[in-house]
Protein backbone atom coordinates (compact mmCIF):
# COMPACT_ATOMS: atom_id res chain seq x y z
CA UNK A 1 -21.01 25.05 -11.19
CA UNK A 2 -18.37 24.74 -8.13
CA UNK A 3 -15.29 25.19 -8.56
CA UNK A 4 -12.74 24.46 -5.98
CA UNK A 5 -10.76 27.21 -3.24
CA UNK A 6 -7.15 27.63 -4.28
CA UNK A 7 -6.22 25.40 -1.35
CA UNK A 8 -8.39 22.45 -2.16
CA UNK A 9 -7.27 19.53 -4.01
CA UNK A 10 -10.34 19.13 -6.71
CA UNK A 11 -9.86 18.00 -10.71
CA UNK A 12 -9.24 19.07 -13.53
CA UNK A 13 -11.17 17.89 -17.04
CA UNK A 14 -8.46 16.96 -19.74
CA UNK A 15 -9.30 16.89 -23.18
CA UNK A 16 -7.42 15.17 -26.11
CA UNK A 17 -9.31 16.46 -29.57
CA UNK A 18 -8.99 14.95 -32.85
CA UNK A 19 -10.69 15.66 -35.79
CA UNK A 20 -13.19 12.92 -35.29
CA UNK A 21 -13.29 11.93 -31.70
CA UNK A 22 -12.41 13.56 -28.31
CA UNK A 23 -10.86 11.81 -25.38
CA UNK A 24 -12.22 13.48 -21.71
CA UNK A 25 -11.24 12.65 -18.60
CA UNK A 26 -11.22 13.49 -15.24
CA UNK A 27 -7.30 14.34 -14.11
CA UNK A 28 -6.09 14.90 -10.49
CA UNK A 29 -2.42 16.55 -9.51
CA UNK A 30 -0.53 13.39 -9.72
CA UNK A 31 -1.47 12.66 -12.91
CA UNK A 32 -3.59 9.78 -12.75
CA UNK A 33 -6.95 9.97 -14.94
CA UNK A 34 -10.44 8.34 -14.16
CA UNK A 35 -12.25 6.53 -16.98
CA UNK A 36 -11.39 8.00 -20.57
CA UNK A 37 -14.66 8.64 -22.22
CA UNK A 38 -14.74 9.34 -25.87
CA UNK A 39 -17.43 11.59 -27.86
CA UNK A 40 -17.59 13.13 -31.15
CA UNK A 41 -15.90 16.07 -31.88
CA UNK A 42 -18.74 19.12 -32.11
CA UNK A 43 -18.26 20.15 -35.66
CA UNK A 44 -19.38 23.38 -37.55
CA UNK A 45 -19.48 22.99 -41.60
CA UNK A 46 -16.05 22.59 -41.94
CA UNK A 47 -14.46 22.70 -38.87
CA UNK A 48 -14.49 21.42 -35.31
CA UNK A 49 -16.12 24.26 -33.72
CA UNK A 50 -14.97 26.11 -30.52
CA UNK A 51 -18.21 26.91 -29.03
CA UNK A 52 -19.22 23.19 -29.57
CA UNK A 53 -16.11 21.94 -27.27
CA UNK A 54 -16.68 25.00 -24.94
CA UNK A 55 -20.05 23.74 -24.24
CA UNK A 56 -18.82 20.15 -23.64
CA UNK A 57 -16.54 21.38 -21.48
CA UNK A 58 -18.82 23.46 -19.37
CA UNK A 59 -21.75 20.45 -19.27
CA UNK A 60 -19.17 18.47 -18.27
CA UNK A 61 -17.88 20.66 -15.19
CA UNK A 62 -21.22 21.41 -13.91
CA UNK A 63 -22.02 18.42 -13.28
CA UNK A 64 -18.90 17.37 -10.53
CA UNK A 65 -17.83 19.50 -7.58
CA UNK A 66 -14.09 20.90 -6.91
CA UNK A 67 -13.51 21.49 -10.70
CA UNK A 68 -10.21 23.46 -11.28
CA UNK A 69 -10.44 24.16 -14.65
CA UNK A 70 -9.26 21.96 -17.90
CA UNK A 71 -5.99 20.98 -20.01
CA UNK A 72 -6.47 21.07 -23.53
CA UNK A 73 -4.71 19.45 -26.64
CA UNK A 74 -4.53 19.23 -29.96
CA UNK A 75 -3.16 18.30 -33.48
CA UNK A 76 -0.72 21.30 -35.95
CA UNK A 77 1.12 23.64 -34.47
CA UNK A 78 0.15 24.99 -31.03
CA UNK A 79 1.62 27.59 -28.92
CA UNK A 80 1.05 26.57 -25.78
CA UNK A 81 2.49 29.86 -23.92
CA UNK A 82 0.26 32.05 -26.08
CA UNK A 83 -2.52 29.17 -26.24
CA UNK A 84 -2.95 29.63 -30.11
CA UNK A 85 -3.38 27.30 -32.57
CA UNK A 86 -1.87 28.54 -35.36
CA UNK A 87 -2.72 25.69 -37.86
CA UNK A 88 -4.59 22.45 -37.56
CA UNK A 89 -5.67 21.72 -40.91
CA UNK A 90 -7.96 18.36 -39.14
CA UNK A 91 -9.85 20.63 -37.13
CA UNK A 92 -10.20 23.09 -39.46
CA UNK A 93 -8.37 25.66 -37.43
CA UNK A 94 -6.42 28.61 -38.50
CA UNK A 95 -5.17 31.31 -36.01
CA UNK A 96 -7.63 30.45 -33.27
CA UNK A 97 -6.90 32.02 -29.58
CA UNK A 98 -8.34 29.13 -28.38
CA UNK A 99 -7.30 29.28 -24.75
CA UNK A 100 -9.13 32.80 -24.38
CA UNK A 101 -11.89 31.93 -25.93
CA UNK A 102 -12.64 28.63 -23.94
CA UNK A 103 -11.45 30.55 -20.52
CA UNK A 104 -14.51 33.30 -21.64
CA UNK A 105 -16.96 30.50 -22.51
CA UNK A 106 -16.32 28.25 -19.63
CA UNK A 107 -15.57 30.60 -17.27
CA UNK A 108 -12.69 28.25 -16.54
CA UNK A 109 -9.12 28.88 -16.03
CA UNK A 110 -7.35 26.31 -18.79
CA UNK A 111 -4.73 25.54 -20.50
CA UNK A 112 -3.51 24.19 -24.10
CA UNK A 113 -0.96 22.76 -25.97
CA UNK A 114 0.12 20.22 -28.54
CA UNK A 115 -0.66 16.27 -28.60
CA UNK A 116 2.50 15.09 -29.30
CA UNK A 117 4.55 17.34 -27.27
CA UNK A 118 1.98 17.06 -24.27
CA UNK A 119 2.07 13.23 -24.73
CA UNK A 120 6.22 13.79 -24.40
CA UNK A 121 5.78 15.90 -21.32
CA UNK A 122 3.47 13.22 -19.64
CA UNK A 123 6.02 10.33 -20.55
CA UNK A 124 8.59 12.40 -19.51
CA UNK A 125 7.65 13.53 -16.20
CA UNK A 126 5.58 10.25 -14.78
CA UNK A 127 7.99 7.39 -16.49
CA UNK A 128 11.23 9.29 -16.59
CA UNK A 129 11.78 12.26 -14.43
CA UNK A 130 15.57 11.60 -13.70
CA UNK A 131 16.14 12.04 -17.64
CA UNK A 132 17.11 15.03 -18.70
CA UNK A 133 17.90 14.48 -22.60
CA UNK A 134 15.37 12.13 -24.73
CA UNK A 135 13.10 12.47 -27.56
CA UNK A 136 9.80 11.10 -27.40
CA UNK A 137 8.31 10.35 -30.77
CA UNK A 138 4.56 9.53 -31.91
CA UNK A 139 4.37 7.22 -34.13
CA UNK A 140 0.73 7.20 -35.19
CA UNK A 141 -0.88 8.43 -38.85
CA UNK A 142 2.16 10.99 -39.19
CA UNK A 143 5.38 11.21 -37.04
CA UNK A 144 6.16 14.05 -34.69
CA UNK A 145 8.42 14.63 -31.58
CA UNK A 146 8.69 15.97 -28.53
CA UNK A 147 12.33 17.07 -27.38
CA UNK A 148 13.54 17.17 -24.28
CA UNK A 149 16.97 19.08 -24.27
CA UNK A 150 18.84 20.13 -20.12
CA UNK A 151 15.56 19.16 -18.82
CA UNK A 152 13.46 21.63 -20.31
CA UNK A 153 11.03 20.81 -23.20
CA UNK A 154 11.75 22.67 -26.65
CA UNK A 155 8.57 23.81 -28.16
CA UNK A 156 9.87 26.98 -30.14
CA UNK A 157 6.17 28.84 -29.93
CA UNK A 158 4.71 25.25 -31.41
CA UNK A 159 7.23 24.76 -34.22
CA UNK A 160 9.68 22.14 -32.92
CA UNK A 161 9.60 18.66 -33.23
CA UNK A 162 8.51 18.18 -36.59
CA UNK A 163 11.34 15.28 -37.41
CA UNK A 164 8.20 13.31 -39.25
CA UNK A 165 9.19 15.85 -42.17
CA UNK A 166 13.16 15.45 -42.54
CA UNK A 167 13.88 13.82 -45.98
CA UNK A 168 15.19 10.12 -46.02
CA UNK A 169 16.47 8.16 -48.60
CA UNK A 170 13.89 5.23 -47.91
CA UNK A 171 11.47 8.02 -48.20
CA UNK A 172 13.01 9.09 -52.35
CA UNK A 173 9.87 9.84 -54.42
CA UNK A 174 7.35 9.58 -52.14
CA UNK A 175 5.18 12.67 -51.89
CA UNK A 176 3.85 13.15 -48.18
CA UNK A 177 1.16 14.89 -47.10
CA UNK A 178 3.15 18.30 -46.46
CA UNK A 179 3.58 18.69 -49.70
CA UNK A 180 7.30 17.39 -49.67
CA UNK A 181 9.04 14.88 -51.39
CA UNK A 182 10.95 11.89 -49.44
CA UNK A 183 9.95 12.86 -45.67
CA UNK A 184 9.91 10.50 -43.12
CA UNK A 185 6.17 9.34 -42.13
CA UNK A 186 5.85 8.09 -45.84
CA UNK A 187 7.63 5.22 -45.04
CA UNK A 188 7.61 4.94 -41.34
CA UNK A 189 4.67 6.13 -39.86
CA UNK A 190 1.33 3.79 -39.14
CA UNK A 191 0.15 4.75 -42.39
CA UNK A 192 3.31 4.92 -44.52
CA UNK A 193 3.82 1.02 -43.22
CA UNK A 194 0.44 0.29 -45.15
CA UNK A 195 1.36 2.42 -48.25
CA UNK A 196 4.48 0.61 -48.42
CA UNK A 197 2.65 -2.74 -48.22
CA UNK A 198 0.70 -2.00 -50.38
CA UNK A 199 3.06 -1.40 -53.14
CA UNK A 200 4.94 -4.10 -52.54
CA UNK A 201 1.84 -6.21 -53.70
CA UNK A 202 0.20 -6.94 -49.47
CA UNK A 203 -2.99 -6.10 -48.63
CA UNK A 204 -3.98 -4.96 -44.95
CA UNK A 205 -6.54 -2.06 -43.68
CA UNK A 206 -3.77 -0.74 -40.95
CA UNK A 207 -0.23 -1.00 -39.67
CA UNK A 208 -0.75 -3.83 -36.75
CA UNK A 209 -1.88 -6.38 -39.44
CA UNK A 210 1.37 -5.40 -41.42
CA UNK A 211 3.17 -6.02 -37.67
CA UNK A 212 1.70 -9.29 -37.11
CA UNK A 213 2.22 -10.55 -40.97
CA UNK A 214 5.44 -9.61 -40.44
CA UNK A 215 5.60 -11.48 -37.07
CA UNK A 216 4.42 -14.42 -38.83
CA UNK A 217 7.17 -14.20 -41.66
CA UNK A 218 5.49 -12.89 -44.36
CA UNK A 219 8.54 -11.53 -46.97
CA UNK A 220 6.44 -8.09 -48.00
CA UNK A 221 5.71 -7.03 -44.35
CA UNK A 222 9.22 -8.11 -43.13
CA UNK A 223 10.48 -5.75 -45.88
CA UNK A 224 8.10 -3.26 -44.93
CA UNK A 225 9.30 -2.77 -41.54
CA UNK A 226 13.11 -3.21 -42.60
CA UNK A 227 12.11 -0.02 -44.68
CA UNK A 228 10.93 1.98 -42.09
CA UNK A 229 13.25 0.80 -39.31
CA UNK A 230 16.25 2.18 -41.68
CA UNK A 231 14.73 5.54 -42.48
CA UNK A 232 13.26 6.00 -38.83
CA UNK A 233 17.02 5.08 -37.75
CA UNK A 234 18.81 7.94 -40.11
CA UNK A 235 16.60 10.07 -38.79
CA UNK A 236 16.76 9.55 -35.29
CA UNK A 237 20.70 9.02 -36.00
CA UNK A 238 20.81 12.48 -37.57
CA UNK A 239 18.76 13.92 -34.36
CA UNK A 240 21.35 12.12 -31.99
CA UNK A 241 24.20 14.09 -33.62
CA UNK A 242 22.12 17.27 -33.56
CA UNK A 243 20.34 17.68 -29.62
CA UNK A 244 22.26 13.95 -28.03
CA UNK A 245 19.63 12.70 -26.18
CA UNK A 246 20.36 9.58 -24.02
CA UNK A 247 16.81 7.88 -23.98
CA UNK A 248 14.68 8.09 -27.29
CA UNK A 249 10.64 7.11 -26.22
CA UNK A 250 8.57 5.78 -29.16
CA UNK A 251 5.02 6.28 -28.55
CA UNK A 252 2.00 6.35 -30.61
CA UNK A 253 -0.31 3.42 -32.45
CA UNK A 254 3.28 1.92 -34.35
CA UNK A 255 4.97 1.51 -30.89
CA UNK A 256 2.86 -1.28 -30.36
CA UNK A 257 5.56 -3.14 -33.12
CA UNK A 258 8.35 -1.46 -30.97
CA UNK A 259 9.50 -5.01 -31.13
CA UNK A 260 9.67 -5.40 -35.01
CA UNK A 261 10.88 -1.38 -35.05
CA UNK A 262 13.66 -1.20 -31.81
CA UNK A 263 16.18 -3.53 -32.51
CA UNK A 264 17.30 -2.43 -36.39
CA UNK A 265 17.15 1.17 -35.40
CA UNK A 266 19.12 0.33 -32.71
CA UNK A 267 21.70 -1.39 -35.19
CA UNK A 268 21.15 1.87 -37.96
CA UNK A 269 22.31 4.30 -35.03
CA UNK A 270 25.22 2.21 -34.24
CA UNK A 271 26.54 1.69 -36.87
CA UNK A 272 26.27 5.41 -37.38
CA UNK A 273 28.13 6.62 -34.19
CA UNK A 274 31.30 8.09 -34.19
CA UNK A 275 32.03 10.75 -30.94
CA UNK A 276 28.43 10.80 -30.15
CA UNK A 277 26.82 8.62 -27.40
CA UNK A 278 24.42 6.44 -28.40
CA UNK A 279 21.04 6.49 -26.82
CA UNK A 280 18.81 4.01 -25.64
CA UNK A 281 15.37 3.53 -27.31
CA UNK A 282 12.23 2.25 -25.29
CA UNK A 283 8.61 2.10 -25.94
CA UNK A 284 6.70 4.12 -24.07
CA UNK A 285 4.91 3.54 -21.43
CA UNK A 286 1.35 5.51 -21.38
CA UNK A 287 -0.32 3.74 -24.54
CA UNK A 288 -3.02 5.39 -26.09
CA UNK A 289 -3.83 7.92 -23.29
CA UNK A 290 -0.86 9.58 -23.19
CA UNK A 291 -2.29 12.87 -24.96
CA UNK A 292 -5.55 12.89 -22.17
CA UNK A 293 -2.95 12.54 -19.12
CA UNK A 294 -0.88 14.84 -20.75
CA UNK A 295 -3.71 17.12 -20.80
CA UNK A 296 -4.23 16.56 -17.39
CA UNK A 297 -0.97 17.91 -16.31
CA UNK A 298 -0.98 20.84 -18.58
CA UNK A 299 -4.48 21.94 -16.37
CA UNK A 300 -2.84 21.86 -12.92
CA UNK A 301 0.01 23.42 -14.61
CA UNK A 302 -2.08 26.46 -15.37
CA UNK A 303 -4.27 26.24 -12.05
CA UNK A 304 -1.90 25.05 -9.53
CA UNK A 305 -1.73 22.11 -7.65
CA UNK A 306 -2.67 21.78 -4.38
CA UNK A 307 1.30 21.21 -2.76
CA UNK A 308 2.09 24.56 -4.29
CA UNK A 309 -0.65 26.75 -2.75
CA UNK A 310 0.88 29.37 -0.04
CA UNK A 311 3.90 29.73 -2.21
CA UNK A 312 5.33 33.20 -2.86
């Protein structure tokens, strides 16, 4: 395997894992990917298993020159300065030093952190590096956020962010997933908007057919999205009085009905404001592959990119 001089530009492999599939591509200091390929996640009985990913990891690098090292992330709650996963109950994971133990297998230097937060860093820094105050929030099969408070990102050793789980009164007698009653992502995350449906008597097999019913008028899936839109606005409302960010990013699969979602959360914070300031929401602007060049960055964060070299 070669693996690039200090001084020399070279790659870095980022790696998105789910509990299914993992994203890989090939990221260089700017933060621009190549081609995202997608593979099954190695699995072990239960789990996804460590040495399996090490191993794609390693194929992967000996087969290109001026390899770096890799970015890694990953669903549950990750400490990216320690590089422990401390939970990620898709994976199977529990406690796992998972930096170490891919540096030792790989022989790589590497780095890794948390999707949603990483996602939020990428966004951040390539769409909106002037802004030093916004939330970015992932709005995919649950709800999580990355904040972004004086310009530095808040990751309180992997457990901040987690607004998917505040209680909202849309949300009253729903049991989530947590193990909570009334959070958030019951009613307004990708797969609360098809529960919701659902009940109210619709029939669809994910959120963007509920978006494009409700596009097209239909009452249920209109209501469906009012729903969500109201408790996704108390909560964001309820962040804006906490942290005050001025730009709120929504991101994720359900930001692809930013349209149906923006403008009555919009209206729910107004009407909501008093001293605060009232931020601007946007959809964000890295789609799907926001974890991957996320991951990307996090690499050359841990290797070094190429302007910095000769710095003391």
């Amino acid at each position: 395997m070669s693996v690039a001089a200090p001084d020399e530009p070279g790659i870095v492999l980022a790696v998105d894992i789910g509990g299914t599939l993992t994203k890989l591509a090939w990221a260089a200091a700017d933060g621009t990917i190549g081609e995202v390929t997608r593979v099954s996640s190695p699995r072990s009985a239960e789990a996804v298993s460590v040495d399996g990913l090490a191993e794609v990891i390693a194929e992967r690098a000996a087969g290109r020159d001026g390899v770096r090292g890799f970015g890694l992330v990953a669903p549950g709650i990750v400490d990216a300065d320690a590089g422990l996963v401390r939970t990620a109950p898709n994976l199977g994971w529990l406690d796992v030093a998972l930096r170490d133990r891919l540096e030792r297998l790989t022989g790589l230097p590497g780095a890794v952190g948390h999707d949603v937060r990483t996602a939020g860093l990428a966004e951040w820094r390539l769409h909106q590096p002037n802004e030093t105050d916004l939330l970015f929030v992932a709005l995919g099969t649950g709800i999580a956020g990355a904040p972004v408070v004086d310009g530095r990102l808040l990751a309180a050793g992997g457990y901040a962010g987690e607004i998917g789980h505040w209680a909202v009164a849309e949300g009253s007698g729903r049991v989530c997933a947590c193990g909570r009653m009334g959070c958030l992502e019951t009613v307004a995350s990708a797969a609360g908007i098809v529960r919701e449906y659902v009940r109210l008597g619709g029939a669809a097999e994910n959120a963007a057919e509920v978006a494009d019913l409700a596009r097209r008028g239909y009452r249920a899936a209109l209501d469906t999205f009012a729903r969500a839109a109201a408790a996704l606005g108390e909560a964001l409302g309820r962040y804006n009085t906490l942290l005050g960010p001025r730009l709120v990013v929504l991101g994720g699969g359900l930001s692809g009905a930013a349209d149906l979602l923006i403008p009555p959360v919009t209206a729910v914070i107004r009407a909501g404001v008093t001293f605060e300031r009232e931020p601007r929401i946007v959809r964000a602007g890295l789609g799907a592959d926001a974890g991957v060049i996320g991951a990307g960055l996090l690499g050359w964060d841990r290797v070094g990119r190429p302007e910095e070299a000769g710095r003391g």
